[in-house]
Each structure stands twice: as C-alpha cells, then as structure tokens.
Protein backbone atom coordinates (compact mmCIF):
# COMPACT_ATOMS: atom_id res chain seq x y z
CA UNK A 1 117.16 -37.40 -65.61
CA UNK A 2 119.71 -40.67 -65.48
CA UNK A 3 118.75 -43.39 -67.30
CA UNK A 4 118.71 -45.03 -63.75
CA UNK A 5 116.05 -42.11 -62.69
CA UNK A 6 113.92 -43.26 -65.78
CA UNK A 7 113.91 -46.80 -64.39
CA UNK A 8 112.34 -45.55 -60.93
CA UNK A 9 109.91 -43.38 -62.33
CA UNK A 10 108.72 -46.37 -64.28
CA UNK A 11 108.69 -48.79 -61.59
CA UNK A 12 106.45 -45.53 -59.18
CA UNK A 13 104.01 -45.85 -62.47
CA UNK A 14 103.67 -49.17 -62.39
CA UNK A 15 102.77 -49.57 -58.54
CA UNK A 16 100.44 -46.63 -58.92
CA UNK A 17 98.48 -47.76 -61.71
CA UNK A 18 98.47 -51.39 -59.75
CA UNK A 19 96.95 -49.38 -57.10
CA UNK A 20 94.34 -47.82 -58.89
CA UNK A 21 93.74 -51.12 -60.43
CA UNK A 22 93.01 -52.56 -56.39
CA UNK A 23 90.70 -49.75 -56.15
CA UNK A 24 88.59 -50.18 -59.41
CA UNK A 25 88.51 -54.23 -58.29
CA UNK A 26 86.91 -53.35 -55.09
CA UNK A 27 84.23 -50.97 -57.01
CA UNK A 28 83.05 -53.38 -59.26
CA UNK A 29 82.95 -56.29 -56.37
CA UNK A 30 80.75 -53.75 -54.12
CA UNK A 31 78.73 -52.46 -56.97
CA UNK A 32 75.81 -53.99 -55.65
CA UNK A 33 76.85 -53.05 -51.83
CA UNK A 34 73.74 -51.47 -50.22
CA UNK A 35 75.32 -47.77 -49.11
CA UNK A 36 78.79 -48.01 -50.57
CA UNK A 37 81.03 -45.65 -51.68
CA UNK A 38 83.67 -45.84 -54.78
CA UNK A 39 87.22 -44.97 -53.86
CA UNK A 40 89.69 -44.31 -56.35
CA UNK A 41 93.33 -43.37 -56.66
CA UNK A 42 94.17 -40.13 -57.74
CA UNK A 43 97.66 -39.70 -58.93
CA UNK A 44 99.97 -37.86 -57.44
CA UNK A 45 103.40 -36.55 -58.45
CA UNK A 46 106.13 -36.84 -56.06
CA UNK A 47 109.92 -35.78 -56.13
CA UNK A 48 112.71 -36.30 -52.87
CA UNK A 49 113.95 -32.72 -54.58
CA UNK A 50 114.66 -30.27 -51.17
CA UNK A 51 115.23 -26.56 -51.93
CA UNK A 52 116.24 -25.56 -55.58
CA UNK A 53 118.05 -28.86 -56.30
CA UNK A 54 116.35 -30.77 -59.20
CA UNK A 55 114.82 -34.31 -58.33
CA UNK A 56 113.42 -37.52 -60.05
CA UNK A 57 109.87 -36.75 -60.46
CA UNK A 58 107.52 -39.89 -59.85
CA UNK A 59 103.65 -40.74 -59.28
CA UNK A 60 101.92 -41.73 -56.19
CA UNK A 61 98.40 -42.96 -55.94
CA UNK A 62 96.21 -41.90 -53.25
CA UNK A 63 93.21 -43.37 -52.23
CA UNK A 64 90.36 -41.26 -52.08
CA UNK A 65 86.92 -42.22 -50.90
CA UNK A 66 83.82 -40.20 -53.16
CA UNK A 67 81.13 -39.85 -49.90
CA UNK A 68 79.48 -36.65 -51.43
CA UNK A 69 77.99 -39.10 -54.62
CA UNK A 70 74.55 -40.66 -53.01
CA UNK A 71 73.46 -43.96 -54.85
CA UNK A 72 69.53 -44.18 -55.81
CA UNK A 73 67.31 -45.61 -53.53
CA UNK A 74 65.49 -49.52 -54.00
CA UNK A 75 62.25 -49.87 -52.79
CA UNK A 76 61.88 -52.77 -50.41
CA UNK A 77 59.45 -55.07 -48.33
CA UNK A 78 61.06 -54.46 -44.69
CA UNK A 79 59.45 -51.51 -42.91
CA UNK A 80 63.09 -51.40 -40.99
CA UNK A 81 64.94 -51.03 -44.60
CA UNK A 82 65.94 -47.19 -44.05
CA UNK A 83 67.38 -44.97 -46.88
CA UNK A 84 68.38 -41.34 -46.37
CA UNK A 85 67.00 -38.98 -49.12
CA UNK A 86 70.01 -36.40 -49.20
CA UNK A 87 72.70 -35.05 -47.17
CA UNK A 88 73.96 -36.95 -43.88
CA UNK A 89 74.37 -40.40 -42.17
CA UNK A 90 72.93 -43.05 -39.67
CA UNK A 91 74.96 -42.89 -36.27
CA UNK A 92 75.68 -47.03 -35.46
CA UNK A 93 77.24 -48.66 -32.70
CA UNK A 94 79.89 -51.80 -32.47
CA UNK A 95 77.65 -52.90 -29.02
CA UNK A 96 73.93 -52.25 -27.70
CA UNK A 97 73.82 -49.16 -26.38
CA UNK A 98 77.63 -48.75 -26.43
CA UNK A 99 79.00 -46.49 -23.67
CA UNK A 100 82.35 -46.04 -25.77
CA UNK A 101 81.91 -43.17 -27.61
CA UNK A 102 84.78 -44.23 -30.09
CA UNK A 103 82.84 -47.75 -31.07
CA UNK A 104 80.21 -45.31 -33.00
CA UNK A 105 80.33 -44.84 -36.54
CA UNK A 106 78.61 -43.22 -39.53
CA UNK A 107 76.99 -45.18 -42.23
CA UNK A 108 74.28 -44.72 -45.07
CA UNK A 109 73.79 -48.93 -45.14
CA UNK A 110 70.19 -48.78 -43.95
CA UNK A 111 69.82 -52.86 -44.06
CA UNK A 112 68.46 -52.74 -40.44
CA UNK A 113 66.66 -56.24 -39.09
CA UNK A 114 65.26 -57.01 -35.06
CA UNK A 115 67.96 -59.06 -33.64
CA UNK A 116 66.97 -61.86 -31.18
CA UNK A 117 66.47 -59.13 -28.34
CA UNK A 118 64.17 -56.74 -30.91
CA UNK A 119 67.50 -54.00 -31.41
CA UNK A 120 68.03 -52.91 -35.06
CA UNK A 121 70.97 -54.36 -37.00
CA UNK A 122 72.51 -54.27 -40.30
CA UNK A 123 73.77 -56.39 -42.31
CA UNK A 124 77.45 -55.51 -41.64
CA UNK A 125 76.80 -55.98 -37.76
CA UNK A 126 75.97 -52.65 -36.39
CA UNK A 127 73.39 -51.24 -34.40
CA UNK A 128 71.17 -47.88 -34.96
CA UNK A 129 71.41 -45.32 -32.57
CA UNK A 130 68.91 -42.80 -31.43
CA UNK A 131 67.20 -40.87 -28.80
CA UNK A 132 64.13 -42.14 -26.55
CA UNK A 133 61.13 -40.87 -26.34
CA UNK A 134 59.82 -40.77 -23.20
CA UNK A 135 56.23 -41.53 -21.57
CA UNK A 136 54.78 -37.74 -21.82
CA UNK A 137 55.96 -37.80 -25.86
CA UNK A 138 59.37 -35.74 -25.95
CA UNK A 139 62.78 -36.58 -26.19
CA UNK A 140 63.37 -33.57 -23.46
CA UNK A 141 66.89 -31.91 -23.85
CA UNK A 142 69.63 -34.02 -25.42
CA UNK A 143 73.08 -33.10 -27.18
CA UNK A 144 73.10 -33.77 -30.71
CA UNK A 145 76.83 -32.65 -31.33
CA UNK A 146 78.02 -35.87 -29.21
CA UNK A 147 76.88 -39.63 -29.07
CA UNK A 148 76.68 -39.43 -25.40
CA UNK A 149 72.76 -39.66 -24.73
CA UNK A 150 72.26 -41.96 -27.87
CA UNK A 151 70.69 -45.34 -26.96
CA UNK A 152 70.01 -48.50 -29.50
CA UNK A 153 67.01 -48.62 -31.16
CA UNK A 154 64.85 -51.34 -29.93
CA UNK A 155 61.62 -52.59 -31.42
CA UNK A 156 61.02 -56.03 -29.33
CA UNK A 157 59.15 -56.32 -25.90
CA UNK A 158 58.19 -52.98 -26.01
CA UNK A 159 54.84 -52.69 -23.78
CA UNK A 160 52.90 -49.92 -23.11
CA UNK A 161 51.49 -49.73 -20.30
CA UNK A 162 47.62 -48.50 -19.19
CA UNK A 163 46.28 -45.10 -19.55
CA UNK A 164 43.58 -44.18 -16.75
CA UNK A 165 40.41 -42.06 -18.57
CA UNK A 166 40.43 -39.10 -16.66
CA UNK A 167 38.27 -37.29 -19.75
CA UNK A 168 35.07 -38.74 -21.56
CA UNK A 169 33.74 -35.86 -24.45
CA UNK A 170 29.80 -36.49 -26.03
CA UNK A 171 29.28 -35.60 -29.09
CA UNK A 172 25.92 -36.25 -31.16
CA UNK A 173 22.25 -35.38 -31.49
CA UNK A 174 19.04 -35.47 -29.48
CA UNK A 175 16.03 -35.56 -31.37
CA UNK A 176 13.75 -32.46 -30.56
CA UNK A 177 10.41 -34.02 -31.83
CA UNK A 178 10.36 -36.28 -28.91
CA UNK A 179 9.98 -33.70 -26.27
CA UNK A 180 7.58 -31.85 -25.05
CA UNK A 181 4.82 -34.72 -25.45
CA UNK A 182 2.29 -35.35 -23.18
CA UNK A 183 3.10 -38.82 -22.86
CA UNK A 184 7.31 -39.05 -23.92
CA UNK A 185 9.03 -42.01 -25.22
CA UNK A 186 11.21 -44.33 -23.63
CA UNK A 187 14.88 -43.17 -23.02
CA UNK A 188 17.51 -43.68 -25.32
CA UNK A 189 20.92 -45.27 -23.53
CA UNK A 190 24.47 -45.33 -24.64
CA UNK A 191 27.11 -46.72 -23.18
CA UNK A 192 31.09 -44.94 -22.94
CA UNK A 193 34.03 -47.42 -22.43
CA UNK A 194 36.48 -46.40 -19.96
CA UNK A 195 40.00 -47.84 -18.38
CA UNK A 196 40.60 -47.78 -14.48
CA UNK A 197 44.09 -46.78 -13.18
CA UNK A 198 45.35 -51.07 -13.51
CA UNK A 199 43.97 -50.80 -17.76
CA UNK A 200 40.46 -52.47 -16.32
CA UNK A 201 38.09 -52.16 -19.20
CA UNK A 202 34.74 -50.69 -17.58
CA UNK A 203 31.51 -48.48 -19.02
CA UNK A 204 29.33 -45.99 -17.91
CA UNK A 205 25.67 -45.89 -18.71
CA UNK A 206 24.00 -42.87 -19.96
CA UNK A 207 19.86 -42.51 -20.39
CA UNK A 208 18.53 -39.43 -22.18
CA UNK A 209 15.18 -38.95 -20.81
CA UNK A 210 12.54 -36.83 -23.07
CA UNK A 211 10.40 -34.79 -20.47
CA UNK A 212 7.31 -33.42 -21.13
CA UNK A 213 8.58 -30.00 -21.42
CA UNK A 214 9.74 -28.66 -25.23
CA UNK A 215 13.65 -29.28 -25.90
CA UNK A 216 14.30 -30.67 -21.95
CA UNK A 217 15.68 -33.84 -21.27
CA UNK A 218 16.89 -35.21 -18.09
CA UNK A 219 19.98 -37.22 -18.20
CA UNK A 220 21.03 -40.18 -15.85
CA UNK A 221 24.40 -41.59 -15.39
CA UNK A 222 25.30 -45.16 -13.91
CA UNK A 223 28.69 -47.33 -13.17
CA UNK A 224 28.78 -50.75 -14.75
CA UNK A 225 27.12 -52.16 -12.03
CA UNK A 226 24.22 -50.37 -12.68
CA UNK A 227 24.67 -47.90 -9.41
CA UNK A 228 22.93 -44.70 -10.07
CA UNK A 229 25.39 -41.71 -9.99
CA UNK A 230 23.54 -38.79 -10.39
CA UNK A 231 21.62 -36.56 -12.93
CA UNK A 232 21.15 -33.30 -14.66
CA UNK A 233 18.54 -31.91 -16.88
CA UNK A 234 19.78 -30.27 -19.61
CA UNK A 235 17.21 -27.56 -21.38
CA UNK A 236 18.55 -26.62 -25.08
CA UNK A 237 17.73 -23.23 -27.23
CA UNK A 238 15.31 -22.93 -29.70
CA UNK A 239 15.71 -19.74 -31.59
CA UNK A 240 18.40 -17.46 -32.65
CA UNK A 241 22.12 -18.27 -33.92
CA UNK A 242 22.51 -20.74 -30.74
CA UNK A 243 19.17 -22.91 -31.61
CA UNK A 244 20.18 -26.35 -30.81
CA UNK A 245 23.16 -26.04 -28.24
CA UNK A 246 22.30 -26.50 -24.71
CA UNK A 247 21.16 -23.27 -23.10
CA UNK A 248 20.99 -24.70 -19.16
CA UNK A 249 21.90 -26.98 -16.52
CA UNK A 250 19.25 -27.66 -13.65
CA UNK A 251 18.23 -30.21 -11.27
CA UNK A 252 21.54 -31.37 -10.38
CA UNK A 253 21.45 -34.40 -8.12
CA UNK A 254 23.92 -36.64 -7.28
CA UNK A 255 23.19 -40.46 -6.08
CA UNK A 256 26.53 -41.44 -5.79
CA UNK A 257 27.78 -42.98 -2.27
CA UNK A 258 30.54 -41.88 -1.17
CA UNK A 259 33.65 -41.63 -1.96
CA UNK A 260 32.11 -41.92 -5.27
CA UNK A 261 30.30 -38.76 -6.56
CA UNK A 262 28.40 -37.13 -9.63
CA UNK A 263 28.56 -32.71 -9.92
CA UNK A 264 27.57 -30.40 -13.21
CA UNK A 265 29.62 -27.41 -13.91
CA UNK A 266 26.72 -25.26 -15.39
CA UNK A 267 29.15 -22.43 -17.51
CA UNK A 268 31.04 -24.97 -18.82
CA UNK A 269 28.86 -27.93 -19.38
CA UNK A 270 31.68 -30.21 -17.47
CA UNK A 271 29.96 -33.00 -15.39
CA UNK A 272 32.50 -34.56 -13.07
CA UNK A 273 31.72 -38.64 -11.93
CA UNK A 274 34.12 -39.60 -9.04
CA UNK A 275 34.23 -43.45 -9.29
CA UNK A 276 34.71 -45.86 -5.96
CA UNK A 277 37.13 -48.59 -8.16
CA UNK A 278 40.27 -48.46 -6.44
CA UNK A 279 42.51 -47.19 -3.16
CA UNK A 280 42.13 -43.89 -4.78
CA UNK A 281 38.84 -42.82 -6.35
CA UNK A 282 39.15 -42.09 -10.32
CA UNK A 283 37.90 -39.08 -11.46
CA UNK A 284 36.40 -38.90 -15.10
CA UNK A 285 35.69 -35.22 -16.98
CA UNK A 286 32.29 -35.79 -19.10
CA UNK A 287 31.99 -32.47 -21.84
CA UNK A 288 28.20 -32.27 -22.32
CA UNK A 289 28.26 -28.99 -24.32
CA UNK A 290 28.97 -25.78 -22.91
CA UNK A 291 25.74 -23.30 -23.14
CA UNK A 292 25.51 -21.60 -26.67
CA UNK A 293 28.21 -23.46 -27.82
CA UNK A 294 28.19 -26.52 -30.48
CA UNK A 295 30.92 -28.41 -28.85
CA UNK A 296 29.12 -31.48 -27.42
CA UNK A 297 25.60 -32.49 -27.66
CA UNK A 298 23.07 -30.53 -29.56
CA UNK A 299 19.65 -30.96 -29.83
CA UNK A 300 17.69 -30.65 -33.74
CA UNK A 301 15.06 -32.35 -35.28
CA UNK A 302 16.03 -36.07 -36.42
CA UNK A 303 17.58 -39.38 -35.72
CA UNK A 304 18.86 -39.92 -32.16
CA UNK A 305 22.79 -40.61 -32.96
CA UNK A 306 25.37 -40.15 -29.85
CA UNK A 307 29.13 -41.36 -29.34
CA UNK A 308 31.36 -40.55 -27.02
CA UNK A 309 35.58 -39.76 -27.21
CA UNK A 310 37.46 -41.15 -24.35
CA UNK A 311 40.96 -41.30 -23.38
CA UNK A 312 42.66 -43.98 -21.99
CA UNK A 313 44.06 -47.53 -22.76
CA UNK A 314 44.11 -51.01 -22.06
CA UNK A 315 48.04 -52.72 -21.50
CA UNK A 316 49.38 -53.18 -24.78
CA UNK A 317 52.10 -55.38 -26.71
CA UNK A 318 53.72 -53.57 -29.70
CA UNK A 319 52.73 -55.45 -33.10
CA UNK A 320 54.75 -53.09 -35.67
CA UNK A 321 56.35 -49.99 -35.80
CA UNK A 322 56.47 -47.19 -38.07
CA UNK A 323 59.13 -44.50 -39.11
CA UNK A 324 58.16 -41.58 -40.76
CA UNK A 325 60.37 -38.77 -42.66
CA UNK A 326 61.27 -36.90 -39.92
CA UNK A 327 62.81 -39.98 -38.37
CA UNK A 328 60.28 -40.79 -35.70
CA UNK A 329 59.98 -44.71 -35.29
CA UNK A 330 56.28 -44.80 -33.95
CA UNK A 331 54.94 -47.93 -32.13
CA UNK A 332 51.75 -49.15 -33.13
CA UNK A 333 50.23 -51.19 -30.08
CA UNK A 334 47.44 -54.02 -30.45
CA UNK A 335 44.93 -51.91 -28.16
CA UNK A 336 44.90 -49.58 -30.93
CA UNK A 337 47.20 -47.46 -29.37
CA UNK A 338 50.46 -45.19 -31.74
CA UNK A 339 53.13 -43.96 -29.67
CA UNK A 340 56.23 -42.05 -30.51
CA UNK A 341 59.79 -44.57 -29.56
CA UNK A 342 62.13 -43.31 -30.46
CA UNK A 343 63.82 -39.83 -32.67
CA UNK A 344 66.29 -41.57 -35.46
CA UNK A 345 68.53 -38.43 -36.35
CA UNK A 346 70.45 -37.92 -39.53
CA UNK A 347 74.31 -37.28 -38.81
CA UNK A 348 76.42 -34.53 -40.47
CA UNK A 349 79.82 -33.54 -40.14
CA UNK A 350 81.75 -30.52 -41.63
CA UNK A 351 84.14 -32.40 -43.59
CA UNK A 352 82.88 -36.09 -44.62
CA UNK A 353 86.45 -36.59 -46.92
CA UNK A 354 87.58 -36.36 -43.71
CA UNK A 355 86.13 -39.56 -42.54
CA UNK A 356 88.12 -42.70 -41.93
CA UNK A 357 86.63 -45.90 -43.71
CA UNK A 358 86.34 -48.79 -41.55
CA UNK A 359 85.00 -52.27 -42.58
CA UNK A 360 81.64 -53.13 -43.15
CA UNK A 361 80.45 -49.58 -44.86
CA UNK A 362 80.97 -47.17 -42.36
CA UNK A 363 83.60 -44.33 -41.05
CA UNK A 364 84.70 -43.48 -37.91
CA UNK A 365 85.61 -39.54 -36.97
CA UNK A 366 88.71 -38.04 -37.23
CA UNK A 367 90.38 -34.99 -36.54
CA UNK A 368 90.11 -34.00 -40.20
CA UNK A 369 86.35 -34.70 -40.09
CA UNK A 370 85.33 -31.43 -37.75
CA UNK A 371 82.62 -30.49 -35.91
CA UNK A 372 79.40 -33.11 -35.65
CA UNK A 373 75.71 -33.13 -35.12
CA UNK A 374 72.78 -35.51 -34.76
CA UNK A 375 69.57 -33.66 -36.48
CA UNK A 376 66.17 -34.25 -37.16
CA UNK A 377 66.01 -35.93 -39.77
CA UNK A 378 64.24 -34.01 -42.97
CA UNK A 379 65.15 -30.30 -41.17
CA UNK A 380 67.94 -27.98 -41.49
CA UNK A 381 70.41 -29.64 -44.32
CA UNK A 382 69.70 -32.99 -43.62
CA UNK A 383 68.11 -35.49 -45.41
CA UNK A 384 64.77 -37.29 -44.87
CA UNK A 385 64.48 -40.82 -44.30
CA UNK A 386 62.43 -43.26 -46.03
CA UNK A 387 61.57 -46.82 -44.97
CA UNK A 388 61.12 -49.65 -46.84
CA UNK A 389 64.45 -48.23 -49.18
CA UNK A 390 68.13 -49.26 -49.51
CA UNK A 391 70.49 -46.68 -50.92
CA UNK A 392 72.13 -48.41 -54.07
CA UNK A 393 75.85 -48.10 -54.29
CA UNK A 394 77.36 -45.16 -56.34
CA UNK A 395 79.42 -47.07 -58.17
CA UNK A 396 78.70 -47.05 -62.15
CA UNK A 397 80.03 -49.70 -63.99
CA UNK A 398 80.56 -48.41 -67.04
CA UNK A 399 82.79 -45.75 -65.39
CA UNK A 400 84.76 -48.27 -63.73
CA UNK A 401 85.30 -50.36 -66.84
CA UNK A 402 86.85 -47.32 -68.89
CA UNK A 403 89.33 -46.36 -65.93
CA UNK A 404 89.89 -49.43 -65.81
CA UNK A 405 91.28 -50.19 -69.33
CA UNK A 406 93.00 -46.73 -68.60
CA UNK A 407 94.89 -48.02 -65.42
CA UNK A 408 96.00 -50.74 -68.12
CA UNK A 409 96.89 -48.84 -70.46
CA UNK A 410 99.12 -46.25 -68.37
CA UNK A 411 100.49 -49.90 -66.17
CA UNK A 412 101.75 -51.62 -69.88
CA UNK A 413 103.27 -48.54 -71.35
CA UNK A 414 105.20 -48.06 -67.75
CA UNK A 415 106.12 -51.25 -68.08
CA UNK A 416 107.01 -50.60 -71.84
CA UNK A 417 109.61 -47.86 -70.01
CA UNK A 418 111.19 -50.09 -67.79
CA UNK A 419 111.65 -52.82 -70.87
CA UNK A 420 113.07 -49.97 -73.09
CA UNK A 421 115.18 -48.64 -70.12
CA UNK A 422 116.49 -52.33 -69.43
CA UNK A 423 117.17 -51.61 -73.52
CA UNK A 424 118.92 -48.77 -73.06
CA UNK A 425 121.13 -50.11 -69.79
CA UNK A 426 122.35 -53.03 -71.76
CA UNK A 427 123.33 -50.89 -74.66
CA UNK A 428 125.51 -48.84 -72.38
CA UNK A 429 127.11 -51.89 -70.56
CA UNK A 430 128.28 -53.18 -74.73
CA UNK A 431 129.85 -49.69 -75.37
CA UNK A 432 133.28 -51.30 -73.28
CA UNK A 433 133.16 -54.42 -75.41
C-alpha cells in the first residue's frame, strides 16, 4: 500500500465513523420515540481490486435498521393507545381510506387519536387500517395478503340502527301453593319490553292466573294498549324427574283482531303473538317452556319471581369503543347495545430488514421485503394487541453511549493516520532538499 493509499483509507475511516456517529445521534434523539427502531452502521470493507490484482482496502458504513428488537410496552390512559405484544405491524395509510395501495405503510407507533371526522390517527399523521364488520357480525371473505379491501378505522358518528324483537324467552317461577284453592288469588302480571321494526319502545302484558285446579294456571297476554291477545293454560308436573316443568298446553284461544294474532305450539312450548303496529305485522316468538323440559317457566313451591330475555334495540349513538386482543374494536352503544366494528389485523412480512424506512416511524414494502399478510391479531405468529399501551423505543442508552465513544475513538485515531501520513508525505517531499 502507497503512502498515498494510506491517506484514502484514512479519509474512508473517517467518513464511516462520521456516519455511524449520524446514526448513534438519531438513537439517542428518538430514544423516547413511541415505536422506533435504532439503526446503526455496520462497517464494511471495500476495495476497487477486479480479478487477482491487489487493491486499497477501505471501510464503508452501512446503515442498518434493527426491526426484529421490540421496545417494552407503557401503560396509558387512551383506550385508542395500541401496542403489539410480539411479532408484526399496524398497516397505516397516507389518506382515509386510501385507494393507492403504495400510500400504505407498516408501523408499530400505536399513538392513535379520533380526528375531527372520528378516523384513528397517530401522532406522525397516519391512519389505521382494517377490515369492516358488517351488520350480521362477520368480516365475510377478504384478502389479507394485499391492502386492497382495507378501509380506515373510524370511531365517530357511528349509529346503530334498530333491532325489531322477533324473540321474547320467560324464564322464572310460579308458585305452586297458590293453586288449586277453592277461592285463588289475584294474578300476578309482568310486563316484557319490546322494539317495533322503526326502534319504537313498546311492552306486552302478561297475567298468570292461579285456577282452582292443583299446578294449572291460565295465562293472558295483552299489547300496550291493553288489547287482549289471547290465552293458554298451562298445567305443570308434579312427580317424577320432570316435577315442576310444564307438562301441557290447553285452552288455546286467541282474541287478537286481525291481522294481529295469538297461537301456542304445544311440543315446543312456543307461543307466537302477531302484532297490528306497522304496514307489515311483527311477529314476536314467546318460549314458555317446552313440556318436561326446564328451559322456561317452572312451577315449585315459593316466591313468584319472572323476567323475561328479549332481543331487539332501540337507535343508538356509539359512546366508546373497545379493542380486545384479538384486534376486534367493539362499539359500545348508549342503548346498551356491543357490536363488533371493525377486525384490526397485525401485519407480517417474510423479510422485515427488507423494509424501507420512511419518515414518521414507518416502512414501506419493497421487493426485498417478500411476501405479506394481514392476520388476526393474537393467532398464527402474530402478536396480540393491547390498548391503552405504547411500545417504548428499543433504543438503550447506555449502548448508544459506549458505541458512541467507540465511533470516537476509531474517527480520532483515523484522523491520527491522515496527520501521520501528512507526516510521512512531507518527509518524502525534504529527501530532494
């Protein structure tokens, strides 16, 4: 090697080591970055040798990014703070429900806030991407190896809109005492809520009769106006393994006028009310108890105590939302309603070194990066997310500070080569003197 060689290699050192200096300096000013990742230079040595010819042999310092490294996870007071708990990435968006599938990205900054139209943001300006649920509860088919079907994650103005009661179940006790008297007591009513086809809150009325005959009751059933629909008396067992579920329907009538209208499935214990409250009659399922069954009302000695299950809602405005593990952002509705949004999946690729940093904490695909997938989130190799965390940055400080005073060290004593080549140059240019 020439003394000239010498010089070069000293200068590659020097803007290496400055390099890996740039690097360190933008660890330690994102140490606190929610999601970041450290880069660092690895050195590199280089030569413009071709073939078997000799060469000057220099250094190079390429920037490497370390992805793999998670940072720990800070427990926060935003339900929309998201942290992933392993392996994988949020897919984000430059735009709202961006149609350019090169504007998404990959990032674990899970800083996510409502914007002024209710879509998640984060800090850095992007938005979360996922996949809809829709109004029967599924997400149907989508394809999770593209971001084609993705849409933004929105968590403002989100109604839900009324649920007709098409099923009403009973559930309780009749007191067995009170029948069979020669002179019964006074019927016990209760009352069921139920929502018309427009979210109209209306009841039905229900009187449980004690007859004079041992474990018989007749029961009545009424709208909210007080219209008489019909009625069934329902006999119950008194011995054997079935004492206390109803044993038979009889005396079936219905009082209804039409197109309202009031029937008893005996072998099932289903009594059907057709109700005259719109263009189309609604049609309500009422589970009495099937016969030697305990899967409605029952009938033992004791307190009268009935309720009723319905389903069915009023209109409702969302109030918050929750995500769980798997990545489900469920809407929780002031009618009391909880409804599944939207499916926030974890991102993987085969290579993440292969990922291209872009500004504000995230990486665009490459051709280096390989094949890609959207999963569940907390299945398969994926992660699980957690709200109401921020993934720290990876970067430790204390590493940082001892390459640090490395990079210094290797920069002055390259610098000490070029000063004792300089030396050595000005020695040679004397020897003519």
């Amino acid at each position: 090697m020439s003394i000239s060689s010498a010089l070069q290699t000293g200068v590659s050192g020097l803007r290496a080591n400055s390099k890996a200096v740039g690097s360190i300096s933008e660890n330690i000013a994102n140490s606190n970055t929610v999601g970041y990742r450290r880069g660092f230079a690895q050195m590199v040595t280089t030569t413009a040798s071709g073939g078997s010819a000799e060469g000057v042999l220099s250094v190079e310092a390429v920037k490497q990014v370390d992805i793999a490294t998670a940072g720990g996870l800070i427990s926060t007071n935003s339900s929309t703070d998201l942290a992933i708990g392993g392996n994988g990435f949020f897919a984000v968006s430059l735009n709202p429900n961006e149609k350019v599938q090169t504007n998404y990205m990959l990032t674990r900054a899970g800083s996510f806030l409502p914007d002024e139209q209710g879509n998640l943001k984060n800090a850095a300006g992007y938005f979360l991407s996922g996949y809809p649920y829709g109004l029967d509860g599924s997400i149907g088919s989508v394809d999770r190896s593209s971001f084609k079907q993705m849409e933004t994650v929105n968590v403002g103005n989100v109604n839900l809109s009324a649920g007709v009661t098409t099923s009403i179940k009973s559930f309780g006790n009749l007191p067995s005492q009170d029948t069979g008297l020669a002179t019964p007591g006074a019927p016990f009513v209760t009352t069921s809520e139920l929502f018309s086809a427009l979210g109209e809150s209306q009841r039905l009325s229900f009187s449980w009769a004690p007859t004079t005959v041992a474990n018989t009751w007749d029961l009545s059933i009424a709208d909210q106006n007080g219209d008489p629909l019909g009625g069934v008396t329902m006999e119950f067992s008194n011995s054997g393994p079935a004492a206390g579920s109803p044993l038979n329907y009889s005396n079936v009538t219905s009082t209804a006028t039409a197109p309202a209208a009031f029937s008893v499935d005996g072998t099932t214990g289903v009594a059907t009310v057709t109700l005259n409250n719109g263009a189309v009659p609604q049609e309500i399922n009422i589970t009495l108890g099937r016969p030697g069954a305990f899967d409605g009302v029952s009938q033992f000695a004791g307190d009268f105590s009935l309720s009723f299950d319905r389903d069915g809602s009023s209109v409702g405005q969302l109030i918050r939302s929750e995500i769980s593990e798997d990545g489900t952002l469920f809407g929780i509705f002031d009618n009391g309603m909880r409804r599944a949004l939207y499916d926030i999946p974890v991102a993987v690729v085969a290579n993440p070194n292969g990922l291209v940093e872009v500004k504000g904490n995230a990486y665009r695909l490459s051709g280096e990066t390989g094949s890609f997938s959207a999963l569940q989130a907390n299945s398969s190799t994926v992660g699980s997310i957690n709200a109401g965390a921020l993934e720290a940055s990876n970067v430790d400080i204390a590493q940082e500070m001892t390459d640090l005073i490395k990079a210094q060290r290797a920069f002055s004593t390259n610098a000490k080569v070029i000063t004792t080549v300089d030396d050595m140059m000005d020695e040679t240019t004397r020897l003519k003197r």
